[in-house]
Protein backbone atom coordinates (compact mmCIF):
# COMPACT_ATOMS: atom_id res chain seq x y z
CA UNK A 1 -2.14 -58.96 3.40
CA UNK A 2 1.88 -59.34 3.11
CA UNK A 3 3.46 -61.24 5.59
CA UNK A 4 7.02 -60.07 5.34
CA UNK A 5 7.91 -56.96 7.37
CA UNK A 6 9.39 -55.83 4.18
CA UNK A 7 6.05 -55.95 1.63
CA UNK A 8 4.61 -54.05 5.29
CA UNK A 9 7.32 -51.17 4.68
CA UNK A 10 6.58 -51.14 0.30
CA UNK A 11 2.25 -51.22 1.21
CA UNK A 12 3.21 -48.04 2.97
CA UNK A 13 5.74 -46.16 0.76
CA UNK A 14 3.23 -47.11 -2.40
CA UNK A 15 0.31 -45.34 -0.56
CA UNK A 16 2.71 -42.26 0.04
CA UNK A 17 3.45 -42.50 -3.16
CA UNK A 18 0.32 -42.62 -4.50
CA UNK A 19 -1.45 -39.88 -2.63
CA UNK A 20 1.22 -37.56 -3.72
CA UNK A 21 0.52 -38.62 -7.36
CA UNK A 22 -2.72 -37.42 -7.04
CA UNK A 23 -1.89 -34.23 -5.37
CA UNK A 24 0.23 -32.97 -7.82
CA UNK A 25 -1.98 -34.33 -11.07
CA UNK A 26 -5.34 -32.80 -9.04
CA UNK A 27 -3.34 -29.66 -9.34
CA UNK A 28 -2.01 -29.92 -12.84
CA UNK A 29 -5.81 -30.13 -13.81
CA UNK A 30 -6.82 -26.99 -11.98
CA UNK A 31 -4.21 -25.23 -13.63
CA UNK A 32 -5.86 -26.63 -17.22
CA UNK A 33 -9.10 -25.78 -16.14
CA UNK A 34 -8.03 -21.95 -14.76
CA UNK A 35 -5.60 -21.77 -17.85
CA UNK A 36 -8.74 -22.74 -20.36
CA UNK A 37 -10.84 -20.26 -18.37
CA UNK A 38 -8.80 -17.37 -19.28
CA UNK A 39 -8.53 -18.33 -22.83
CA UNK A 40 -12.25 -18.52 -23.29
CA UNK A 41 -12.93 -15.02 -21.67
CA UNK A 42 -9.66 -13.64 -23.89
CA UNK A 43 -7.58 -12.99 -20.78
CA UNK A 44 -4.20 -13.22 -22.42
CA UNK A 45 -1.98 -12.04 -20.12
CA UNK A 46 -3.57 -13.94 -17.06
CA UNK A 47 -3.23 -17.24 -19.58
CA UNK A 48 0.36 -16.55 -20.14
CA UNK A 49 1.21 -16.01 -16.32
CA UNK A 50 -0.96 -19.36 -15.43
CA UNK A 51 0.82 -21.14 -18.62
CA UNK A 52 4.18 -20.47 -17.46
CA UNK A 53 3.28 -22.16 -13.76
CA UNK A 54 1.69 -24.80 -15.77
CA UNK A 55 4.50 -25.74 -18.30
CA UNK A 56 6.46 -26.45 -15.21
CA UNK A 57 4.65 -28.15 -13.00
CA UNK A 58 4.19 -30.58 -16.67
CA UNK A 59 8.08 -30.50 -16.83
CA UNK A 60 8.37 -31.64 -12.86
CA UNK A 61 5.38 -34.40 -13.24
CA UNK A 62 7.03 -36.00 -16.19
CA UNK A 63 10.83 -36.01 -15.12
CA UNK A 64 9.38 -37.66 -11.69
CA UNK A 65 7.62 -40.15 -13.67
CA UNK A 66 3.97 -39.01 -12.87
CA UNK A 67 3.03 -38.75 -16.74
CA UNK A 68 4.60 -40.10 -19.00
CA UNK A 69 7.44 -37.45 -21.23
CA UNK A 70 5.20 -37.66 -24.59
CA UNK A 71 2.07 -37.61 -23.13
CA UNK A 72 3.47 -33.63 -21.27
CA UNK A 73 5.38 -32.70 -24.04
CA UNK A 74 1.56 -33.22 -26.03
CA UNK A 75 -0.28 -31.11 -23.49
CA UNK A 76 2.84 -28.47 -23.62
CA UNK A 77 2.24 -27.90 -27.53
CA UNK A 78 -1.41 -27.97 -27.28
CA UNK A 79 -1.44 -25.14 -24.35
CA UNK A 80 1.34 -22.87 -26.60
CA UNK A 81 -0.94 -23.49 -29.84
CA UNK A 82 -4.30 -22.34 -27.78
CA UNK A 83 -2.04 -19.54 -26.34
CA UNK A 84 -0.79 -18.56 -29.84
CA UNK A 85 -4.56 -18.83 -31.32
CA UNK A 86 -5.72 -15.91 -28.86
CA UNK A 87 -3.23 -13.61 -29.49
């Protein structure tokens, strides 16, 4: 347990923190899994709508330092070459 008032204070900011992490990286995976959905039944304008949310929410979890810049910019190329391959 921390014994200053201020390691008190950064125990609570880091579990705000962290429980907004999740949140938004729970929802970048639903997107994935609703995005790879589409591509496997050959839904290719539903995948482009869902891939435009999704390149976004990438962009806005990387600049805030929820994954790291490479590791979106990866999943980015990956999503536009499965997009590409179905149409």
């Amino acid at each position: 347990m921390p014994i200053q008032r201020a390691a008190f204070k950064s125990v609570r900011k880091d579990k705000k923190r962290h429980l907004r992490n999740l949140r938004i990286i729970s929802e970048l995976k639903n997107l994935e899994k609703r995005f790879s959905s589409f591509i496997n039944s050959k839904n290719q304008k539903e995948a482009k709508d869902t891939l435009q949310a999704l390149i976004s929410k990438i962009g806005k979890a990387a600049s805030k330092g929820i994954t790291h810049k490479n590791t979106a910019s990866r999943k980015i190329s990956r999503l536009m070459k499965a997009l590409k391959k179905l149409g």
